[in-house]
N, C-alpha and C. Protein backbone atom coordinates (compact mmCIF):
# COMPACT_ATOMS: atom_id res chain seq x y z
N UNK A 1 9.55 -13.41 -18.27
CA UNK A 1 10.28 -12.23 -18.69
C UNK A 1 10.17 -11.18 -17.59
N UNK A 2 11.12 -10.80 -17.10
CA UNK A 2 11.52 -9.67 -15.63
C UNK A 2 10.99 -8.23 -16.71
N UNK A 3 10.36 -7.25 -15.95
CA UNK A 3 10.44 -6.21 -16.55
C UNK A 3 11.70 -4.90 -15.92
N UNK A 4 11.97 -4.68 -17.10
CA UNK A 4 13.04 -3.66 -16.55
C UNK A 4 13.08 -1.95 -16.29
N UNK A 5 12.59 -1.64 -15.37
CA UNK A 5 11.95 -0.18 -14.87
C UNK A 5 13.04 0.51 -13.91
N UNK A 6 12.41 1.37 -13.07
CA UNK A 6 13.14 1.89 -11.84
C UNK A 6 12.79 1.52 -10.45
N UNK A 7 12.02 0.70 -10.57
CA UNK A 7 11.66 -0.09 -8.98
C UNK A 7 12.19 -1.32 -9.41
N UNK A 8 12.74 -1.59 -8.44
CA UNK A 8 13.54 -2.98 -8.87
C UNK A 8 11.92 -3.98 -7.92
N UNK A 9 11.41 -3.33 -7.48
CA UNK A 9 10.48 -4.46 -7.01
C UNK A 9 9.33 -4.69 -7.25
N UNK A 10 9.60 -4.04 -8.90
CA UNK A 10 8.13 -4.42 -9.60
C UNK A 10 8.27 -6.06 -9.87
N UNK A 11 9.32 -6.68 -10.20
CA UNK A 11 9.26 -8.01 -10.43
C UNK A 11 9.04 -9.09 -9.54
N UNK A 12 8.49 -8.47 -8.04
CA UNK A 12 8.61 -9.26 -6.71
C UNK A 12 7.16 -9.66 -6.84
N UNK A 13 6.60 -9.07 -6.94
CA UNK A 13 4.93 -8.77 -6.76
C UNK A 13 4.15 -9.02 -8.48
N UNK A 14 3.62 -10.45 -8.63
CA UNK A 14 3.07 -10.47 -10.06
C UNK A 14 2.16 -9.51 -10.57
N UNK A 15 1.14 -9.17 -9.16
CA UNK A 15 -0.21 -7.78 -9.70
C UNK A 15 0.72 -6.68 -9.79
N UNK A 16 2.19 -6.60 -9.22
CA UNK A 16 2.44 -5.23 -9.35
C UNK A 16 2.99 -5.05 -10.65
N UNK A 17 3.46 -6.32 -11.14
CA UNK A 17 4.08 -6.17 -12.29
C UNK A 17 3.29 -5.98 -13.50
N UNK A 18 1.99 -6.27 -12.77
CA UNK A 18 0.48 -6.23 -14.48
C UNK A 18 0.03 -5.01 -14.56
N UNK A 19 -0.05 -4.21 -13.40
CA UNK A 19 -0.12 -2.67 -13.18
C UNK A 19 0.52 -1.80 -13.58
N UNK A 20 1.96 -2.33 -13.06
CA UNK A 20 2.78 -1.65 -14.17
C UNK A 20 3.14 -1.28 -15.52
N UNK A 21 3.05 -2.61 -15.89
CA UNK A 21 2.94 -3.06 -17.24
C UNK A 21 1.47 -2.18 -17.92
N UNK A 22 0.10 -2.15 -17.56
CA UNK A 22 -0.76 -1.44 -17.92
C UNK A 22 -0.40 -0.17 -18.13
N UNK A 23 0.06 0.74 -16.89
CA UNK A 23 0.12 1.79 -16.81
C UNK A 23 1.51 2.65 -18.20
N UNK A 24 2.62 1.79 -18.07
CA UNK A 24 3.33 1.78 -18.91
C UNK A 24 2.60 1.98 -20.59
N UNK A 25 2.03 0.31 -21.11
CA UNK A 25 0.97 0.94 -22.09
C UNK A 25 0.52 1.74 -21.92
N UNK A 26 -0.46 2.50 -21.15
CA UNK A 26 -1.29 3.44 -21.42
C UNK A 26 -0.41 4.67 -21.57
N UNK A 27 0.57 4.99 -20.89
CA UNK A 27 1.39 6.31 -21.29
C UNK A 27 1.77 6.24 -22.59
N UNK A 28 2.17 5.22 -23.02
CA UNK A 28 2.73 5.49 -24.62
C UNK A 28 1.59 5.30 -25.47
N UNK A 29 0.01 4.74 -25.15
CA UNK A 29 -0.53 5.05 -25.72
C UNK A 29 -1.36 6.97 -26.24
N UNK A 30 -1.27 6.86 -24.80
CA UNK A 30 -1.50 8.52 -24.66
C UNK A 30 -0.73 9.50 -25.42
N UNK A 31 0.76 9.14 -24.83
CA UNK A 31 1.69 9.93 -25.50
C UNK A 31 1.75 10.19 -27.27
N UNK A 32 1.33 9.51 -27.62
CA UNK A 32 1.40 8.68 -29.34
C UNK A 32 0.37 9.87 -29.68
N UNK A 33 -1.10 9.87 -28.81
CA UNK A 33 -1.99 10.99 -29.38
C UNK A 33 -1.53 12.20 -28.98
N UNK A 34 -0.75 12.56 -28.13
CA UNK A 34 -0.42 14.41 -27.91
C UNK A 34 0.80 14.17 -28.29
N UNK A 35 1.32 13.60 -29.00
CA UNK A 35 2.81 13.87 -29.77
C UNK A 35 2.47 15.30 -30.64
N UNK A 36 1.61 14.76 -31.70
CA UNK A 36 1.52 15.78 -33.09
C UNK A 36 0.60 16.92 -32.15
N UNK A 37 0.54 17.20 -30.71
CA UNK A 37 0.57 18.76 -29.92
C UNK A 37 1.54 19.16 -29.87
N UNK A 38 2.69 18.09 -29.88
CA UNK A 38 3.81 19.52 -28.64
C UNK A 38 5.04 19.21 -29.87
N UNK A 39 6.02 19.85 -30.10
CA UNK A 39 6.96 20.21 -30.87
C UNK A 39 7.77 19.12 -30.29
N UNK A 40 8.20 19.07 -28.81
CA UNK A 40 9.18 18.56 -28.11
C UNK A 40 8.32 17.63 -27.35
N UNK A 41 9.18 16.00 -27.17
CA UNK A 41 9.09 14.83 -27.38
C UNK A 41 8.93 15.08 -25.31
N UNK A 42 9.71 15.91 -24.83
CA UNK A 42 10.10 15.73 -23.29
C UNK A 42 8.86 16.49 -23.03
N UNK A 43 8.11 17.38 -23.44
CA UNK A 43 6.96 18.15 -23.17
C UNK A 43 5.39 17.48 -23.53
N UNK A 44 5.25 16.47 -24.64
CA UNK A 44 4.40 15.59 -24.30
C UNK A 44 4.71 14.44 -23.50
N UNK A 45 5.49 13.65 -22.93
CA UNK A 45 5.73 13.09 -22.37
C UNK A 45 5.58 13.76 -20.72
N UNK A 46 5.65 14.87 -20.77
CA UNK A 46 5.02 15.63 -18.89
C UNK A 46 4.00 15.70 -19.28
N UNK A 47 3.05 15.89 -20.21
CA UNK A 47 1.84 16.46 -20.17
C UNK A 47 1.03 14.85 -20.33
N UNK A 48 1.57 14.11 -20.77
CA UNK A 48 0.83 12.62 -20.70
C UNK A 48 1.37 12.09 -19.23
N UNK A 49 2.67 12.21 -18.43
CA UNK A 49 2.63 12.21 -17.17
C UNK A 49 1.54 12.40 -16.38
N UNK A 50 0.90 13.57 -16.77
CA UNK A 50 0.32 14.02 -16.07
C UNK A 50 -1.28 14.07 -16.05
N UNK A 51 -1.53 13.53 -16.91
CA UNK A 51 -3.10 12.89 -17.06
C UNK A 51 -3.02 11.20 -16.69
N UNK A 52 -2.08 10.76 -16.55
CA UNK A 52 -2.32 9.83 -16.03
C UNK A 52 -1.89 9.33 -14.72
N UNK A 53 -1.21 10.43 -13.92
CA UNK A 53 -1.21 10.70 -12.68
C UNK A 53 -2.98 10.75 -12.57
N UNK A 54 -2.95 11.58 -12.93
CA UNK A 54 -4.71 12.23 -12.55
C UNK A 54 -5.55 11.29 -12.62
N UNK A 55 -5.42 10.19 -13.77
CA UNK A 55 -6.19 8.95 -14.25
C UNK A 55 -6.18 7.62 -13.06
N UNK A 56 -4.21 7.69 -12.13
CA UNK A 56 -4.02 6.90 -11.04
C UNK A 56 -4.88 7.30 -9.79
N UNK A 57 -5.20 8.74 -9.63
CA UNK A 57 -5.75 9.48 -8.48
C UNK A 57 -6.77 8.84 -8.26
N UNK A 58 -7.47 9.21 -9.51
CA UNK A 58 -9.46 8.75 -9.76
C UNK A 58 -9.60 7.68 -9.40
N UNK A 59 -8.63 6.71 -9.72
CA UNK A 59 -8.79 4.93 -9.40
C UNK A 59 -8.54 4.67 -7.91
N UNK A 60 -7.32 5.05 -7.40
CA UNK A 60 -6.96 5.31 -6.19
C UNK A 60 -8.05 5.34 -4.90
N UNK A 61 -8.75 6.86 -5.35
CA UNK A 61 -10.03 7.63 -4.54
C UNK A 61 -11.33 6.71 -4.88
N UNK A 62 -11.79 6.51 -6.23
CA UNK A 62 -12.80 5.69 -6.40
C UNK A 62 -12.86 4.37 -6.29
N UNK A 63 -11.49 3.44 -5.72
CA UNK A 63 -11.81 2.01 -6.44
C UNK A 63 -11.05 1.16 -4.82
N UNK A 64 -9.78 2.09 -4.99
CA UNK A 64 -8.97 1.01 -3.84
C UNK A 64 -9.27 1.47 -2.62
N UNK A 65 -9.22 2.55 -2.55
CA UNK A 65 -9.73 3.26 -1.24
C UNK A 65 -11.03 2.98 -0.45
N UNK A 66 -11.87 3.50 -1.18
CA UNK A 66 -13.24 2.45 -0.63
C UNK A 66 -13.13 0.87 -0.46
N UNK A 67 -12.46 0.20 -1.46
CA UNK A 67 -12.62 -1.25 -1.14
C UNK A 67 -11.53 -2.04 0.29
N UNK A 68 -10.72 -0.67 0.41
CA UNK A 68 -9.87 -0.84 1.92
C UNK A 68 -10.14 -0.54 3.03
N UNK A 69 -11.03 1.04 2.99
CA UNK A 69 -11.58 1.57 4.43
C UNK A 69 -12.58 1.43 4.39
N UNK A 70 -13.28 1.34 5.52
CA UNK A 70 -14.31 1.66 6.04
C UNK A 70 -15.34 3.05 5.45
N UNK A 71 -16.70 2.74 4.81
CA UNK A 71 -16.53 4.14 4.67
C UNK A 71 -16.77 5.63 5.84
N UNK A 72 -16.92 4.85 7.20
CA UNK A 72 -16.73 6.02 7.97
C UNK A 72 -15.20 6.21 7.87
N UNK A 73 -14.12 5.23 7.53
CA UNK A 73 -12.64 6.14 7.69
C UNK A 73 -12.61 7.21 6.39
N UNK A 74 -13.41 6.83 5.58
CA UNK A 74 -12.91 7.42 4.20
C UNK A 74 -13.97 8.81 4.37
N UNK A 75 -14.93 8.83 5.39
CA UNK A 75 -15.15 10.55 5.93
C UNK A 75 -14.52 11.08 7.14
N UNK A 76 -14.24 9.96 7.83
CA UNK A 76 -13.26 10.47 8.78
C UNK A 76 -12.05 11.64 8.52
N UNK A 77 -11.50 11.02 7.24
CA UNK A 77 -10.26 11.53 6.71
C UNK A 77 -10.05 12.12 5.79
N UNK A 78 -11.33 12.65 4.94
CA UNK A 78 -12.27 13.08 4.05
C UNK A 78 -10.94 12.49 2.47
N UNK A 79 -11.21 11.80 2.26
CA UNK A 79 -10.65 10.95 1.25
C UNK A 79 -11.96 10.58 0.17
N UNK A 80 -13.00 10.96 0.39
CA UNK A 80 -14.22 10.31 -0.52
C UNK A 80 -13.58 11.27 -1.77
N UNK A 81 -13.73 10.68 -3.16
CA UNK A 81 -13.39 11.64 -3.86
C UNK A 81 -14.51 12.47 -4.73
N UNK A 82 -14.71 13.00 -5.42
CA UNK A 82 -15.47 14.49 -5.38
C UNK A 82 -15.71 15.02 -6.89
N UNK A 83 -16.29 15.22 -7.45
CA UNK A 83 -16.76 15.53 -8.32
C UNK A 83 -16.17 17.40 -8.80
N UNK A 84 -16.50 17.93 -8.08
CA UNK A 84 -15.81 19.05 -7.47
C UNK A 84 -14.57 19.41 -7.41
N UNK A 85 -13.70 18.40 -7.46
CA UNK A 85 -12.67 18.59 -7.17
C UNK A 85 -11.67 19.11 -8.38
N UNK A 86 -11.18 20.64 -7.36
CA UNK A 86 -10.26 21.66 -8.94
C UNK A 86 -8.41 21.07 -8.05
N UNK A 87 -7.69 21.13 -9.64
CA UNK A 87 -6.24 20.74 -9.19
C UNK A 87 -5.82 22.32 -7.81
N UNK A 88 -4.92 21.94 -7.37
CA UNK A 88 -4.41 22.60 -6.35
C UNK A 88 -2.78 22.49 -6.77
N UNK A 89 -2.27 22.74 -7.29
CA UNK A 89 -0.79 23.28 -7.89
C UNK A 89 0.45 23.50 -6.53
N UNK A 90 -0.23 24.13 -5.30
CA UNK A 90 0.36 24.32 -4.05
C UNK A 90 0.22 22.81 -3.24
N UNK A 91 -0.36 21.71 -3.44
CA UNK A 91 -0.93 21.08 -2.34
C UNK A 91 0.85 19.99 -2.71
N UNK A 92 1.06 19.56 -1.55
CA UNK A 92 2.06 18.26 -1.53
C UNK A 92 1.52 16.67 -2.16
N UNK A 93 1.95 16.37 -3.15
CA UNK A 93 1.98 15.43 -3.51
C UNK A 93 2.81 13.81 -2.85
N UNK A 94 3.15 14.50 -1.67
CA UNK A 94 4.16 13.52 -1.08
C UNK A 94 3.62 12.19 -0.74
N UNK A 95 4.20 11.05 -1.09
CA UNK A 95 3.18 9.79 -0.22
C UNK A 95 4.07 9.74 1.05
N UNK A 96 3.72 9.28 2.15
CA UNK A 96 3.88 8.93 3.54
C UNK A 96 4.28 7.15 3.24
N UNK A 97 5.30 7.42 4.00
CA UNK A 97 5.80 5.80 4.11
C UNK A 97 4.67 5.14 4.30
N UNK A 98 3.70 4.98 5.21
CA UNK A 98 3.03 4.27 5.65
C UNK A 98 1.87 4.18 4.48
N UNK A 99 1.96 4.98 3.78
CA UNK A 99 1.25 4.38 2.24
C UNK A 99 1.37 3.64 1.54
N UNK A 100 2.84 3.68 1.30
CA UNK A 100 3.61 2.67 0.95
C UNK A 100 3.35 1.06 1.37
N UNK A 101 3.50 1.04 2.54
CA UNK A 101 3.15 -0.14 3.24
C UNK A 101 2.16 -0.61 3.30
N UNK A 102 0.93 0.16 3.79
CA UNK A 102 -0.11 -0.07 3.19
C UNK A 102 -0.55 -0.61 1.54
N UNK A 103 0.03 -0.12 0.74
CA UNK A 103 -0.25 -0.01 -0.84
C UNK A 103 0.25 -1.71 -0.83
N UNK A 104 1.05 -2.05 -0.16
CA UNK A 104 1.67 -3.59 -0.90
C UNK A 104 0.98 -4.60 0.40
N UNK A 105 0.57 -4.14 1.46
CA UNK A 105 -0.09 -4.80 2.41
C UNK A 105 -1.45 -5.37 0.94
N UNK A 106 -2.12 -4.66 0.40
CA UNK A 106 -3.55 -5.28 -0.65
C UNK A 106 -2.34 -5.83 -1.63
């Protein structure tokens, strides 16, 4: 069964498609508990966006990152992630192509 999303190339890649597929559950699981918060259906749905952005970060910084660099690159480039760490509202969220490439290179 193909899954049907907005990357057409989640179906190329089987781990990408189980990731997906996870991440997918977990938003509508999330979403399901901050429904009976928000009045409007499009306003829990950003606000569960958005904890599980935060939930992709943590995994990202704690799990793939270390198991890819070196950990002198990951102080090199200060990527260790941080306990400490408050959101920044101004900072760019942009990924760099070469993340990209990287990300499907593992």
């Amino acid at each position: 069964m193909a899954l049907v999303v907005g990357d057409v190339r989640v179906n190329e890649i089987p781990s990408l498609t189980s990731y997906h597929n996870v991440f997918v559950l977990e938003h509508n699981r999330l979403a399901n508990g901050l429904r009976q918060y928000f009045t409007d259906d499009e306003e829990a749905f950003q606000q569960t966006r958005k904890l599980l952005i935060g939930i992709m970060q943590k995994i990202v910084y704690d799990e793939f990152l270390p198991a890819f660099l070196s950990p002198t690159a990951m102080t090199k480039n200060k990527l260790s992630s941080s306990n400490r760490y408050k959101y920044n509202s101004k900072l760019d969220p942009t990924a760099a192509n070469v993340f990209g490439i990287a990300f499907r290179y593992a």
